[in-house]
Protein backbone atom coordinates (compact mmCIF):
# COMPACT_ATOMS: atom_id res chain seq x y z
CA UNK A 1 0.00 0.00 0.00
CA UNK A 2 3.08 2.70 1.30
CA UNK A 3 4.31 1.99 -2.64
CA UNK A 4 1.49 2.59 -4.45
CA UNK A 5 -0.01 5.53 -2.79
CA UNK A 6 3.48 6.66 -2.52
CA UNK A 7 3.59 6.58 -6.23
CA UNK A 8 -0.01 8.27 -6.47
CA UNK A 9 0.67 11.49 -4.53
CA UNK A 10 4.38 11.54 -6.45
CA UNK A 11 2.21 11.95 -9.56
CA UNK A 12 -0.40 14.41 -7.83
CA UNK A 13 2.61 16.34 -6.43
CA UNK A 14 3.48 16.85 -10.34
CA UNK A 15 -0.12 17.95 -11.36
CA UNK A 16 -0.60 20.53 -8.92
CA UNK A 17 3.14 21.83 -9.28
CA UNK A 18 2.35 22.71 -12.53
CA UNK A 19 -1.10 24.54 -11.58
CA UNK A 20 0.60 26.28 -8.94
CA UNK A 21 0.26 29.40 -10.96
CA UNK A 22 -3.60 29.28 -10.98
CA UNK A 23 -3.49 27.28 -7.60
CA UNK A 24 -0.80 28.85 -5.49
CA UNK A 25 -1.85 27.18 -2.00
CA UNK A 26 -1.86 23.70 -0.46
CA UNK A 27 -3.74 22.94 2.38
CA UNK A 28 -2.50 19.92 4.49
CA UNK A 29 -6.23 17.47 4.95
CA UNK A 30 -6.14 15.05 7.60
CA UNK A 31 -8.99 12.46 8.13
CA UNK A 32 -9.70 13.48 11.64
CA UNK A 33 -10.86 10.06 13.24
CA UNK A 34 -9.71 7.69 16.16
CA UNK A 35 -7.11 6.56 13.95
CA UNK A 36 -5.75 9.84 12.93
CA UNK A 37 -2.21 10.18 14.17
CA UNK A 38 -1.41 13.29 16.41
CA UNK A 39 0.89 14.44 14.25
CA UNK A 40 -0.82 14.74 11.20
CA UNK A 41 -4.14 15.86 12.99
CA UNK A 42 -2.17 18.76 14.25
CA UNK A 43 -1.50 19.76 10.58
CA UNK A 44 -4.50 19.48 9.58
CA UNK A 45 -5.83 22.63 8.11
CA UNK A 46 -2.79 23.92 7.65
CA UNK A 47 -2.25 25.85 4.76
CA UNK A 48 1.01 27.16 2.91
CA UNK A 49 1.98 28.14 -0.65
CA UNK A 50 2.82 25.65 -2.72
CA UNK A 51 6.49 26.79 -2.75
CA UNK A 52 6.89 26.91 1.23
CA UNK A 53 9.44 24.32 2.44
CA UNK A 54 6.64 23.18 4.89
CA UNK A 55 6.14 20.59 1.87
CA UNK A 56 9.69 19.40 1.63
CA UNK A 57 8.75 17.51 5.18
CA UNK A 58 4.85 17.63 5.20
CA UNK A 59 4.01 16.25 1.61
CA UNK A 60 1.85 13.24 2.33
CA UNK A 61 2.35 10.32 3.04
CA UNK A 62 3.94 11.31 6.61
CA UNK A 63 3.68 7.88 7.93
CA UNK A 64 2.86 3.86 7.09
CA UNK A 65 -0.74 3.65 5.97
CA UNK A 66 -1.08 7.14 5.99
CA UNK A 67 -4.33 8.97 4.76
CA UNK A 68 -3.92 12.18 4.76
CA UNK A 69 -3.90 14.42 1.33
CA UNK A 70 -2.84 17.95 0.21
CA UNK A 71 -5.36 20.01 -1.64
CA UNK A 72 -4.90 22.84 -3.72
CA UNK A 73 -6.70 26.26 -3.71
CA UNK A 74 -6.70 29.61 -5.82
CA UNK A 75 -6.88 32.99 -4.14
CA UNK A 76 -10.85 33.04 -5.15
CA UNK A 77 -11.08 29.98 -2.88
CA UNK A 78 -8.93 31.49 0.14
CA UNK A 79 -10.82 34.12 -0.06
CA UNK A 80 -14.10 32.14 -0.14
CA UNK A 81 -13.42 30.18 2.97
CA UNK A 82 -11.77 33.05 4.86
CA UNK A 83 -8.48 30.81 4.62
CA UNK A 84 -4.60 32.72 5.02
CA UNK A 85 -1.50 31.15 4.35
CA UNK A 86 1.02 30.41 7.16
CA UNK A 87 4.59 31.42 6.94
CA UNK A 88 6.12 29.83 9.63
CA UNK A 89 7.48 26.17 10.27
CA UNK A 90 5.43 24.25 12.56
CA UNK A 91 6.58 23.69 16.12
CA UNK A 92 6.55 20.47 18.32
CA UNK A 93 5.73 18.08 15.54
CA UNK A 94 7.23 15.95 12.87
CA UNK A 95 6.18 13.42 10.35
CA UNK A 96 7.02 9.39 11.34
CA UNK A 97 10.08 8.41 11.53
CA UNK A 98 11.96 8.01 7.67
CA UNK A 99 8.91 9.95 6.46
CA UNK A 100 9.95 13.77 6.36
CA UNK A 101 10.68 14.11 2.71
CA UNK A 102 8.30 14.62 -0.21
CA UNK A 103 7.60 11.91 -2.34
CA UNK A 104 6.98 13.98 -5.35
CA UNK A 105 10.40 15.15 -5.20
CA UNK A 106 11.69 12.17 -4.43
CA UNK A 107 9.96 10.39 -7.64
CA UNK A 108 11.03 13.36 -9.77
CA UNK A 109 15.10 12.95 -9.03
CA UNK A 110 14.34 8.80 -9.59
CA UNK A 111 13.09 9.42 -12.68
CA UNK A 112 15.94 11.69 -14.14
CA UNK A 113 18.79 9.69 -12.95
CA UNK A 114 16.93 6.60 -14.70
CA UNK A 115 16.93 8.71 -18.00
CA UNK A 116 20.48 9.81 -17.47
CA UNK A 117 21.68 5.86 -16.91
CA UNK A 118 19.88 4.66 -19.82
CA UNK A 119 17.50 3.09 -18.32
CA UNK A 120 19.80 0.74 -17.08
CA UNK A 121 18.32 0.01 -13.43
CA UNK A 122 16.42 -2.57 -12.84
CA UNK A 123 12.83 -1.59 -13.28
CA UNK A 124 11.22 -4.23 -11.08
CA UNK A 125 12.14 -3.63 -7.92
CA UNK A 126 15.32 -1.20 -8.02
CA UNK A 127 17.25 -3.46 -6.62
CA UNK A 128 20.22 -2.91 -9.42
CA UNK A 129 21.45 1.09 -10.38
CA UNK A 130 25.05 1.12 -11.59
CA UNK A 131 26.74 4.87 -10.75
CA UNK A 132 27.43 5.56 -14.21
CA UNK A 133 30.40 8.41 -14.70
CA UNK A 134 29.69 11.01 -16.41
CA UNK A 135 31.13 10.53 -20.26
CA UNK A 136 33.19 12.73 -21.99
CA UNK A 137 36.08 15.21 -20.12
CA UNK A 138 34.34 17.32 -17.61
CA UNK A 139 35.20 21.00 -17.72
CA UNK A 140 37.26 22.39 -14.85
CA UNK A 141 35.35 24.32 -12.04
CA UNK A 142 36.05 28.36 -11.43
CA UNK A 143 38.93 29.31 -9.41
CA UNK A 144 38.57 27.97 -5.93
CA UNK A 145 36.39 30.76 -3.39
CA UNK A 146 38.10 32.25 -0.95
CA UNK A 147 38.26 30.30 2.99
CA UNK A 148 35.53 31.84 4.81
CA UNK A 149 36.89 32.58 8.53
CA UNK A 150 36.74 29.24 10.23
CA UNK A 151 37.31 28.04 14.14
CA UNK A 152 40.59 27.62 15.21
CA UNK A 153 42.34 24.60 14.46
CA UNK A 154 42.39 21.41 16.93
CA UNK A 155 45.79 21.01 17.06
CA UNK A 156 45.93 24.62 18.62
CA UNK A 157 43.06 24.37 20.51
CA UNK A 158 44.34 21.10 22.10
CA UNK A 159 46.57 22.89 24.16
CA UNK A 160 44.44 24.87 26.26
CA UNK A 161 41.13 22.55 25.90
CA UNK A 162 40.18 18.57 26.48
CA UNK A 163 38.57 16.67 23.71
CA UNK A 164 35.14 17.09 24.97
CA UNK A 165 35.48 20.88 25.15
CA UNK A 166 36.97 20.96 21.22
CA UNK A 167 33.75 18.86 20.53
CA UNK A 168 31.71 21.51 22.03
CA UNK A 169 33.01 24.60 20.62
CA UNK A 170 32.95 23.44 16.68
CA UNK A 171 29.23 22.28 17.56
CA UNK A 172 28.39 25.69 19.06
CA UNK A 173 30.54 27.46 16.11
CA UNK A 174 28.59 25.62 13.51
CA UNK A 175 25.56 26.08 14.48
CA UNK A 176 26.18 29.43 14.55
CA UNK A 177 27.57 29.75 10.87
CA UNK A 178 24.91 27.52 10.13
CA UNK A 179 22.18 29.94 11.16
CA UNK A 180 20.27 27.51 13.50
CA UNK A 181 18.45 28.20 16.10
CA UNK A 182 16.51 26.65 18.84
CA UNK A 183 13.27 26.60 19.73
CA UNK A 184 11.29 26.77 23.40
CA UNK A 185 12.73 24.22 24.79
CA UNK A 186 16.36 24.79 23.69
CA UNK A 187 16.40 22.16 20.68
CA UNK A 188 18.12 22.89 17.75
CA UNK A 189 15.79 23.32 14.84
CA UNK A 190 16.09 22.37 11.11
CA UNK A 191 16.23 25.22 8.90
CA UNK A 192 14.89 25.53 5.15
CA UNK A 193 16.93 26.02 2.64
CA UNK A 194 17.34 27.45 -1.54
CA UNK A 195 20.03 25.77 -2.91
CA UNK A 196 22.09 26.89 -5.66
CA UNK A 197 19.77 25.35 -8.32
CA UNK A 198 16.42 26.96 -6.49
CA UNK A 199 15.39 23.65 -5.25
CA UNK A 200 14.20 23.42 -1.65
CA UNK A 201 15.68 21.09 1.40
CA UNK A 202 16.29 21.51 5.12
CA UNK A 203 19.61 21.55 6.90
CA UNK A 204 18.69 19.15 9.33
CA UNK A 205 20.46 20.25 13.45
CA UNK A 206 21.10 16.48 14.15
CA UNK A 207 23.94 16.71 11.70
CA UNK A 208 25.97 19.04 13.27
CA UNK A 209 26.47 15.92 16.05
CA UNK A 210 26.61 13.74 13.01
CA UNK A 211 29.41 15.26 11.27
CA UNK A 212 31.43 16.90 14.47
CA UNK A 213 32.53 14.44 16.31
CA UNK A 214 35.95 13.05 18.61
CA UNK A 215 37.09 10.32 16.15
CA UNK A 216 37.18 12.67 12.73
CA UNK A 217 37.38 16.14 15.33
CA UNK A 218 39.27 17.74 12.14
CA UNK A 219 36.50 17.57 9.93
CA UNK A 220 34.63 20.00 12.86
CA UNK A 221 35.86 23.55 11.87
CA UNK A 222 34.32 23.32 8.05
CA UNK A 223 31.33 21.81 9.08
CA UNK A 224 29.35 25.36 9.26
CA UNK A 225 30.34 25.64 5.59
CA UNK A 226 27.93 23.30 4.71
CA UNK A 227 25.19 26.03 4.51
CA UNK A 228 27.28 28.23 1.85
CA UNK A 229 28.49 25.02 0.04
CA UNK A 230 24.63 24.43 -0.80
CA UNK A 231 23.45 27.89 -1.57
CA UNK A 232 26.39 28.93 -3.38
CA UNK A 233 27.53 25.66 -5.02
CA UNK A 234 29.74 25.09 -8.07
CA UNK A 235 27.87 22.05 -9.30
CA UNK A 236 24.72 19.60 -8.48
CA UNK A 237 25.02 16.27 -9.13
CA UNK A 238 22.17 13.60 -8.69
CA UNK A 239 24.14 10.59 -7.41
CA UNK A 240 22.53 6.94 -7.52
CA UNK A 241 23.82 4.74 -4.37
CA UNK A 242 22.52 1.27 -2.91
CA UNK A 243 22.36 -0.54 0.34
CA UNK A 244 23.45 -3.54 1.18
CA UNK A 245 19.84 -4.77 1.29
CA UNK A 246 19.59 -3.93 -1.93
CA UNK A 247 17.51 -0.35 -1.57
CA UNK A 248 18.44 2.02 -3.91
CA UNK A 249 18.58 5.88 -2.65
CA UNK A 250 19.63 9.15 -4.49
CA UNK A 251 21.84 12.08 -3.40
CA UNK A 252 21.99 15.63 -4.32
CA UNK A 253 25.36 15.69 -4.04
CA UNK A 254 26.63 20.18 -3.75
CA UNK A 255 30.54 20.67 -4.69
CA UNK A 256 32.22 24.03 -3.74
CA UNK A 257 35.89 24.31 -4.16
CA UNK A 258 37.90 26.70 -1.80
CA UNK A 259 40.97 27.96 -0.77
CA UNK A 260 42.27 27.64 2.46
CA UNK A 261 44.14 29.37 5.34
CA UNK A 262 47.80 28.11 3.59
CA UNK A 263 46.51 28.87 0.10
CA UNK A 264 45.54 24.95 -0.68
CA UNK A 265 42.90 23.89 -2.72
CA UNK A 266 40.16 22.27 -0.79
CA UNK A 267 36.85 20.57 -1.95
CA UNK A 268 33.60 20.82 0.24
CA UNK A 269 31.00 18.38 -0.51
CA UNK A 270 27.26 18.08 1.15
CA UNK A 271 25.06 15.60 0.56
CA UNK A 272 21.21 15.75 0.66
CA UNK A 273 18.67 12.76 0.48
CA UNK A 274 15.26 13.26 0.13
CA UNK A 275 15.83 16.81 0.55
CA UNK A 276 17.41 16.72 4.21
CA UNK A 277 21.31 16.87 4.88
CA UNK A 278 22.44 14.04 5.72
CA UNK A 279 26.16 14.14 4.77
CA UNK A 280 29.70 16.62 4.66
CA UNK A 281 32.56 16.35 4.10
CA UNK A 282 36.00 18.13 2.98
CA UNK A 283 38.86 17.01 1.26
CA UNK A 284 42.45 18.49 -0.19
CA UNK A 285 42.23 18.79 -4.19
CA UNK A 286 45.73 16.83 -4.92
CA UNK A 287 46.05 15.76 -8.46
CA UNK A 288 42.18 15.82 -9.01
CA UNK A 289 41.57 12.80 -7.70
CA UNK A 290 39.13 13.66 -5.06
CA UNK A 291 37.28 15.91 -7.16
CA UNK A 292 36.56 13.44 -10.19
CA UNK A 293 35.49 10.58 -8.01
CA UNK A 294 32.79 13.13 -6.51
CA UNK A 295 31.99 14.38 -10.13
CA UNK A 296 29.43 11.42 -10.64
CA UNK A 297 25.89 10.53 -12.06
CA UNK A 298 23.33 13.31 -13.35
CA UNK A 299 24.81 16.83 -13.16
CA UNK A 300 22.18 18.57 -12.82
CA UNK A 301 23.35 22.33 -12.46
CA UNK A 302 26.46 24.18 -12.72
CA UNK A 303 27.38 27.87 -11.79
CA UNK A 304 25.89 30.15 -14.23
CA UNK A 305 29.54 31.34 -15.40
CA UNK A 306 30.65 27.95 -16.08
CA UNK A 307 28.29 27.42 -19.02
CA UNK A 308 25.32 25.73 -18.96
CA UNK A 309 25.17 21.52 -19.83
């Protein structure tokens, strides 16, 4: 059932993406009975325009079995029921676990990398999706961006601080850089974001204890970069990737190239799935190597300077 209404609202995302012009608001409909989860009965009602990144996290289904639909309205409608849009996020609830993403988007990204691979994968039950490179010599990205002004370095900061304390400080200095904040009672909260290509995702605050932590404590003081890597990134690639179970999943995966504090090359990568960060990482440009085994799959945008593909 999860698969095939999964696929149904995937295709009604579509329809009412492109009537968003005559039909600019969604309105989140839950079916109010004893089975209604609390969750999706508190959104219920909820309306937003259809390009608010409430619907990168709220676009039914929010749960197993769930039953609860998006409808669209016009401003003669809104107007009718005496209906305004909200603007803010919703506080103190989230969809079931592994079910804050949109499906629509997530069918729309499936579909392109299939028609970039040749429709290669395996059409039955996805079970097969070789990461095809990209053919042809790539063009060279722009001149590396200059090093924002990062943290201190460990090694330095080892001398006056223990582990813990380094821990602490790149999580508070991220966060910071990051633009998170926290809401009433003191949790970090995910924040919506525009990334370079104008597609919507969240910068989800777990991360920043994901990515910063004692065993890889150097990766800590470039993890609030992975904010400007999205918005401002060189290239978008659409990466195809596969469990060992055999589930297939697919990556935005943002590049930015910089230059650090000693005038080295370095490449920043984030990673998105299903529209919510869920990986970063940096790594010295030596020879190219990093870079080309990043520059995978669909590219689907590039800087506007760099030409267009």
């Amino acid at each position: 059932m999860n698969q095939v209404n999964g696929a149904y609202m995937a295709g009604r995302w579509r329809q009412m993406s492109r009537l968003a012009d005559q039909r600019p608001y969604w309105q989140y409909n839950a079916v109010m009975d004893m089975r209604t989860r609390p969750a999706h009965a508190a959104q219920h009602g909820k309306v937003y325009r259809a390009d608010h990144p409430y619907w990168c996290t709220w676009y039914h289904p929010n749960g197993h079995r769930c039953r609860c639909v998006v409808l669209s309205l016009s401003e003669q409608e809104m107007r009718r029921l005496g209906l305004e849009a909200e603007t803010e996020m919703p506080a103190g609830w989230a969809p079931d676990p592994g079910w804050a993403h949109n499906v629509g988007e997530s069918g729309w990204g499936r579909g392109l990398v299939e028609a970039a691979l040749g429709g290669r994968a395996d059409r039955g039950d996805w079970k097969l999706l070789p990461v095809a490179d990209v053919p042809g010599e790539l063009p060279p990205l722009p001149e590396p961006a200059p090093m924002p002004a990062l943290p201190e370095h460990h090694d330095r900061l080892a001398r006056r601080m223990t582990p813990k304390e380094i821990l602490a400080y790149y999580r508070e200095e991220a966060v910071k850089r990051l633009g998170l904040e926290r809401g009433p009672d003191g949790g970090l909260k995910d924040l919506p974001v525009v990334d370079a290509a104008g597609d919507r995702g969240v910068l989800a605050a777990r991360m920043v204890e994901h990515a910063i932590t004692e065993k890889d404590i150097a990766r800590g003081r470039y993890v609030g970069l992975a904010r400007e890597v999205v918005e401002t990134a060189h290239e978008v690639w659409l990466v195809p990737g596969q469990y060992a179970d055999g589930r297939v999943v697919f990556r935005r995966r943002y590049i930015k190239v910089f230059r650090d504090d000693k005038d080295r090359p370095m490449l920043a990568v984030s990673e998105f799935k299903r529209g919510v960060w869920e990986a970063f990482n940096v790594y010295p440009r030596t020879a190219g190597r990093p870079l080309e085994r990043q520059r995978k799959g669909l590219l689907l945008y590039r800087a506007a300077h760099q030409g267009s593909r």
